[in-house]
Protein backbone atom coordinates (compact mmCIF):
# COMPACT_ATOMS: atom_id res chain seq x y z
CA UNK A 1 -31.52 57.86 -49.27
CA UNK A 2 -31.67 54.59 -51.33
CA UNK A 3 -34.22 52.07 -51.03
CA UNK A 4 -32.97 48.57 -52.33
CA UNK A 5 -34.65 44.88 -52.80
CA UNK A 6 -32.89 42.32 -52.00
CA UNK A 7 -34.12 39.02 -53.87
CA UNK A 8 -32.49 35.69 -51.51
CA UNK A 9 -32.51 32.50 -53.57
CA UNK A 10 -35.34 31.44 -51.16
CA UNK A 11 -37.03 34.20 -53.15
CA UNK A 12 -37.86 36.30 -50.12
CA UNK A 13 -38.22 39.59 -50.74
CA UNK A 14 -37.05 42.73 -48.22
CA UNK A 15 -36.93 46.67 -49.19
CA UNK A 16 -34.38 48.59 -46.98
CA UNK A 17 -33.15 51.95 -47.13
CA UNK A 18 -29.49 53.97 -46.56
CA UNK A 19 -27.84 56.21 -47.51
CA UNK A 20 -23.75 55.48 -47.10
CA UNK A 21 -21.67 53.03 -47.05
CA UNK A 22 -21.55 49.86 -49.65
CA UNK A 23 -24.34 47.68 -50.58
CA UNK A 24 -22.66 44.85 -48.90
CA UNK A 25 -22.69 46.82 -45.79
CA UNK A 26 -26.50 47.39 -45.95
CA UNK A 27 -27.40 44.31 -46.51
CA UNK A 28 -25.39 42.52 -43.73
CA UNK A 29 -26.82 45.11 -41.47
CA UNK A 30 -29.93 43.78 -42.48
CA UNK A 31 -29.12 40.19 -42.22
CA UNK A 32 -29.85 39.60 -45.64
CA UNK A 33 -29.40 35.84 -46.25
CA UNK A 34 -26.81 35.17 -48.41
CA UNK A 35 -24.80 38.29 -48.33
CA UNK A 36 -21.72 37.65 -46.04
CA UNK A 37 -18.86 39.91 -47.26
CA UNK A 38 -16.46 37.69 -45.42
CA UNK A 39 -13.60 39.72 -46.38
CA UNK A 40 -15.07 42.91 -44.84
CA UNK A 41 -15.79 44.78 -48.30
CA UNK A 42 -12.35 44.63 -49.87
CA UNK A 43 -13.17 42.90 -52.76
CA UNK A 44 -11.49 39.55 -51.96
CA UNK A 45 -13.88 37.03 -51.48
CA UNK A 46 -16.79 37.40 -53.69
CA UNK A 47 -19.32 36.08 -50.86
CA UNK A 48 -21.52 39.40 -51.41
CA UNK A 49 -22.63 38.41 -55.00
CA UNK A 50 -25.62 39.96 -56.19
CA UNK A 51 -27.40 40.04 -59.90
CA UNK A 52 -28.61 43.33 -60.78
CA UNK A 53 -31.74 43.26 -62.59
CA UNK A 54 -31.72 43.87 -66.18
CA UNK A 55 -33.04 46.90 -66.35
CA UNK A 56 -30.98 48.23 -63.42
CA UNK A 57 -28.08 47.73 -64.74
CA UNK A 58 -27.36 50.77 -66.04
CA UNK A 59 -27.59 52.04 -62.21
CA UNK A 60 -24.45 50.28 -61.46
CA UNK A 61 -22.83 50.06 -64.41
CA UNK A 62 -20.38 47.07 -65.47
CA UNK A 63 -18.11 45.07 -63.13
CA UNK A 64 -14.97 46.43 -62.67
CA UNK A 65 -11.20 44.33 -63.62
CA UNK A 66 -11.20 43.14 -59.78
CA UNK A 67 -14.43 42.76 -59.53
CA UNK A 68 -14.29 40.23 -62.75
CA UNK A 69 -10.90 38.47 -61.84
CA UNK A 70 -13.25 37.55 -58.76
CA UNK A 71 -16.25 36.89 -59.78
CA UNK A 72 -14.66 33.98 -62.09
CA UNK A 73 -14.06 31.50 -59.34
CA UNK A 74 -18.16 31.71 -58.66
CA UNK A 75 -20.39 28.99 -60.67
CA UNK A 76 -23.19 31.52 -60.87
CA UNK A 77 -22.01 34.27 -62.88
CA UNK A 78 -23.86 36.44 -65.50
CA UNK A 79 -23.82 39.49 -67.36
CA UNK A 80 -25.70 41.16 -64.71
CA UNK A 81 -22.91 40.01 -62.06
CA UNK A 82 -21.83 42.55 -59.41
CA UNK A 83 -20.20 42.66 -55.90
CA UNK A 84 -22.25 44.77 -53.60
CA UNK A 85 -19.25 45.55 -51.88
CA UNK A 86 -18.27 47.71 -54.96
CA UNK A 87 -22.04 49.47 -55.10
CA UNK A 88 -21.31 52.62 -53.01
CA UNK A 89 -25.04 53.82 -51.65
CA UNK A 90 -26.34 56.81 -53.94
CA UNK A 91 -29.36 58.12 -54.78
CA UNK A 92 -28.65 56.43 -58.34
CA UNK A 93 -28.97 53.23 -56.98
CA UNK A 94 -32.69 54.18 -55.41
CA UNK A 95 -34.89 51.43 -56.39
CA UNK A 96 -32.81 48.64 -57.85
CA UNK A 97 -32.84 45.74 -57.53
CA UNK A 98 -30.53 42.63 -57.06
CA UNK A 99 -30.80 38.99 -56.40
CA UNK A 100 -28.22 37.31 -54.28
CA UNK A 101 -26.51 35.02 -55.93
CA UNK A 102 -25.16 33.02 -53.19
């Protein structure tokens, strides 16, 4: 089990747990606001965004080639960039956190 924080740009904060599936997943479960995944978690659409915090980062790791080729049609990109579609739930990713960039 993996408890994540969700940062919105509202800067509303919310702590939820799981244990499978994607990031993405979790937090539209959750009805996080401004995590869509309109393409369903296949890494097409970039509308799951996220920012992992700094020192986080080495939970998740970099971006991956697809991830990247993505992530450069978004305006709000950083080093810290990452699609939560592509951040399967694990116990390494218990208590990160990640700000939505969207």
């Amino acid at each position: 089990m993996a408890k994540i924080t969700f940062i919105t740009r509202d800067n509303e904060t919310f702590t939820v747990e799981g244990d499978a599936g994607s990031v993405m997943q979790l937090a539209v479960q959750h009805n996080i606001k401004g995590i869509d995944g309109d393409c369903g978690g296949v890494c097409s659409c970039a509308t799951c965004h996220v920012h992992v915090a700094p020192e986080d980062f080495h939970k998740t790791g970099e971006a991956t080639e697809i991830e990247k080729d993505m992530l450069e049609f978004d305006d709000n990109v950083s080093e810290y960039s990452r699609l939560s579609c592509q951040l399967k739930i694990s116990d390494v990713l218990d208590g990160i956190t990640l700000k939505v960039a969207n």
